[in-house]
C-alpha atoms as a PDB file:
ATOM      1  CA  UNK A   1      80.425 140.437 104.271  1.00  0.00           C
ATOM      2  CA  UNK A   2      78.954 139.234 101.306  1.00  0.00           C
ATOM      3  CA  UNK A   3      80.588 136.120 100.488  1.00  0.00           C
ATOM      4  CA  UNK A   4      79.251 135.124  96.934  1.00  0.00           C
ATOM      5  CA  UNK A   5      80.172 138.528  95.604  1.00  0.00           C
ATOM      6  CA  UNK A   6      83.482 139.044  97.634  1.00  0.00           C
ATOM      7  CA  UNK A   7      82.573 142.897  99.189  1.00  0.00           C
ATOM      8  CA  UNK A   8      82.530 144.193 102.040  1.00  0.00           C
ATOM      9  CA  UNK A   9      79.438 145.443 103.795  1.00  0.00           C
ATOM     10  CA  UNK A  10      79.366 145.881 107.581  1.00  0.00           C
ATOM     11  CA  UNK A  11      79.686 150.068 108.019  1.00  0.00           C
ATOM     12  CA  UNK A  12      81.836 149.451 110.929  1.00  0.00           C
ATOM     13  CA  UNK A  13      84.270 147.128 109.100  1.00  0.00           C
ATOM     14  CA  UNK A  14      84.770 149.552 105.991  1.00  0.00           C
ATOM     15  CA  UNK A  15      85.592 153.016 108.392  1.00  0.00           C
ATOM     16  CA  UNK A  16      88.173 151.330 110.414  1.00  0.00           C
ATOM     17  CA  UNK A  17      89.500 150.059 107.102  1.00  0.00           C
ATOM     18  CA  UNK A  18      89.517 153.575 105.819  1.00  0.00           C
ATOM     19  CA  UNK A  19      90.982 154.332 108.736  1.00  0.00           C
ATOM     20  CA  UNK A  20      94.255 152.063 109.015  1.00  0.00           C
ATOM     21  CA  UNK A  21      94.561 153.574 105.108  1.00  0.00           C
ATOM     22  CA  UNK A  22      94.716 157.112 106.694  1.00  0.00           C
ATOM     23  CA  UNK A  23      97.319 155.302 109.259  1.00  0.00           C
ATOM     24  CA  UNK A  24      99.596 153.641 106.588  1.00  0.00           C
ATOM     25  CA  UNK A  25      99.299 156.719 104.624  1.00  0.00           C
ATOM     26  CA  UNK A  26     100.542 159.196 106.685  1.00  0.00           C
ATOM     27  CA  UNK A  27     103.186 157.582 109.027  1.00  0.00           C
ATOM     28  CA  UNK A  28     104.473 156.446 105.393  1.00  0.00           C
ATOM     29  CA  UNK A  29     104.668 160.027 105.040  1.00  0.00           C
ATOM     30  CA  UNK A  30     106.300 160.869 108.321  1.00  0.00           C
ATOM     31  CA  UNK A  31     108.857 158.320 107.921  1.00  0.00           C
ATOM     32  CA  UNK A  32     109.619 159.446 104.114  1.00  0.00           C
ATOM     33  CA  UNK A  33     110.344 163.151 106.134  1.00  0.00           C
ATOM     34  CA  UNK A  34     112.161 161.782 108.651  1.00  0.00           C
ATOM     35  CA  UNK A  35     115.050 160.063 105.991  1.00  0.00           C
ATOM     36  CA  UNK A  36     114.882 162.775 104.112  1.00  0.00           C
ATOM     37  CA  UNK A  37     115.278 165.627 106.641  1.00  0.00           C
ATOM     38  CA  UNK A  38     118.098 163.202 108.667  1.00  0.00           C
ATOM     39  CA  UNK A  39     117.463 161.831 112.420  1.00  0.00           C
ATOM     40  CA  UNK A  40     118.364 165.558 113.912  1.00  0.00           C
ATOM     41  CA  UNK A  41     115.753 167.445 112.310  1.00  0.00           C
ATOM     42  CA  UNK A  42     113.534 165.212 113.568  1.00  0.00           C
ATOM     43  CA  UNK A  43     110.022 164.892 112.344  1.00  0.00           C
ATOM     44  CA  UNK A  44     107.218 166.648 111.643  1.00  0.00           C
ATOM     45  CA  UNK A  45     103.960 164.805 113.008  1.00  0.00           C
ATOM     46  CA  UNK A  46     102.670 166.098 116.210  1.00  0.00           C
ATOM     47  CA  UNK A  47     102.487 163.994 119.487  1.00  0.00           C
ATOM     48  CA  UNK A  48      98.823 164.431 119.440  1.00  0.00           C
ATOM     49  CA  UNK A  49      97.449 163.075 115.224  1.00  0.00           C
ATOM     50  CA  UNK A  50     100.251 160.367 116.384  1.00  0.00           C
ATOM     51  CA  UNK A  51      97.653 159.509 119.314  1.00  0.00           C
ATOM     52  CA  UNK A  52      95.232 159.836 117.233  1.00  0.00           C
ATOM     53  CA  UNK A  53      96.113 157.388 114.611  1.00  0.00           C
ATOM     54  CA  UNK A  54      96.862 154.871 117.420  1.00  0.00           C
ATOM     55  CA  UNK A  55      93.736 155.175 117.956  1.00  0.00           C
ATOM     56  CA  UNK A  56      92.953 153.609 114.973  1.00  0.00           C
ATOM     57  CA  UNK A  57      95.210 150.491 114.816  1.00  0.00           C
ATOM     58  CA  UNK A  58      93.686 150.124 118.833  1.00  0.00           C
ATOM     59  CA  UNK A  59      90.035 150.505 117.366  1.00  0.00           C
ATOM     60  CA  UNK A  60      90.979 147.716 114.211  1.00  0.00           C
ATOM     61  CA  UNK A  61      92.639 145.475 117.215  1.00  0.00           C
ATOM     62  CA  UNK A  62      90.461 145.081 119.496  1.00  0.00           C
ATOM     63  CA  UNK A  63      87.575 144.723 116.731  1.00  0.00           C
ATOM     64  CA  UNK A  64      89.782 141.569 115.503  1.00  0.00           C
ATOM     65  CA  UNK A  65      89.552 140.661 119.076  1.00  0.00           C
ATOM     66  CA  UNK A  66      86.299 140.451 119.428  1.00  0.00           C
ATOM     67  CA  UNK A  67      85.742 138.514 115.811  1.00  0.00           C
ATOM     68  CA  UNK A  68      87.917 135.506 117.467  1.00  0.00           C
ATOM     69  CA  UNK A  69      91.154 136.862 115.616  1.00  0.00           C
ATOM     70  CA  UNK A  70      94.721 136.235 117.258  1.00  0.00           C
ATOM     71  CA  UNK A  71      96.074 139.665 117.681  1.00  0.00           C
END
């Protein structure tokens, strides 16, 4: 991180921030489905890209982990 100028520049940092983006994005998504369709219809995200976006929040975590963060 570049402190005097306020960006961001470690690689690693800046895809899983893109990352937890693509997260918020589309289980925004899902949920705006889900209230519109009603709890029967159920939703429409598959068991599997909702693994895979937990991937991402796991990835994010345990980087904050290792950086000294309380998780």
């Amino acid at each position: 991180m570049d402190f005097e100028r306020g960006t961001i520049i470690d690689d690693k940092l800046i895809c899983m921030l893109k990352n937890l983006v693509i997260v918020a994005n589309e289980l925004d998504s899902e949920l705006c489905t889900i209230m519109s369709r009603g709890i029967d219809q159920g939703a429409s995200m598959t068991g599997n890209r909702y693994e895979e976006l937990m991937d991402y929040v796991i990835e994010a975590e345990d980087y904050l982990k290792e950086q000294g963060a309380d998780v």
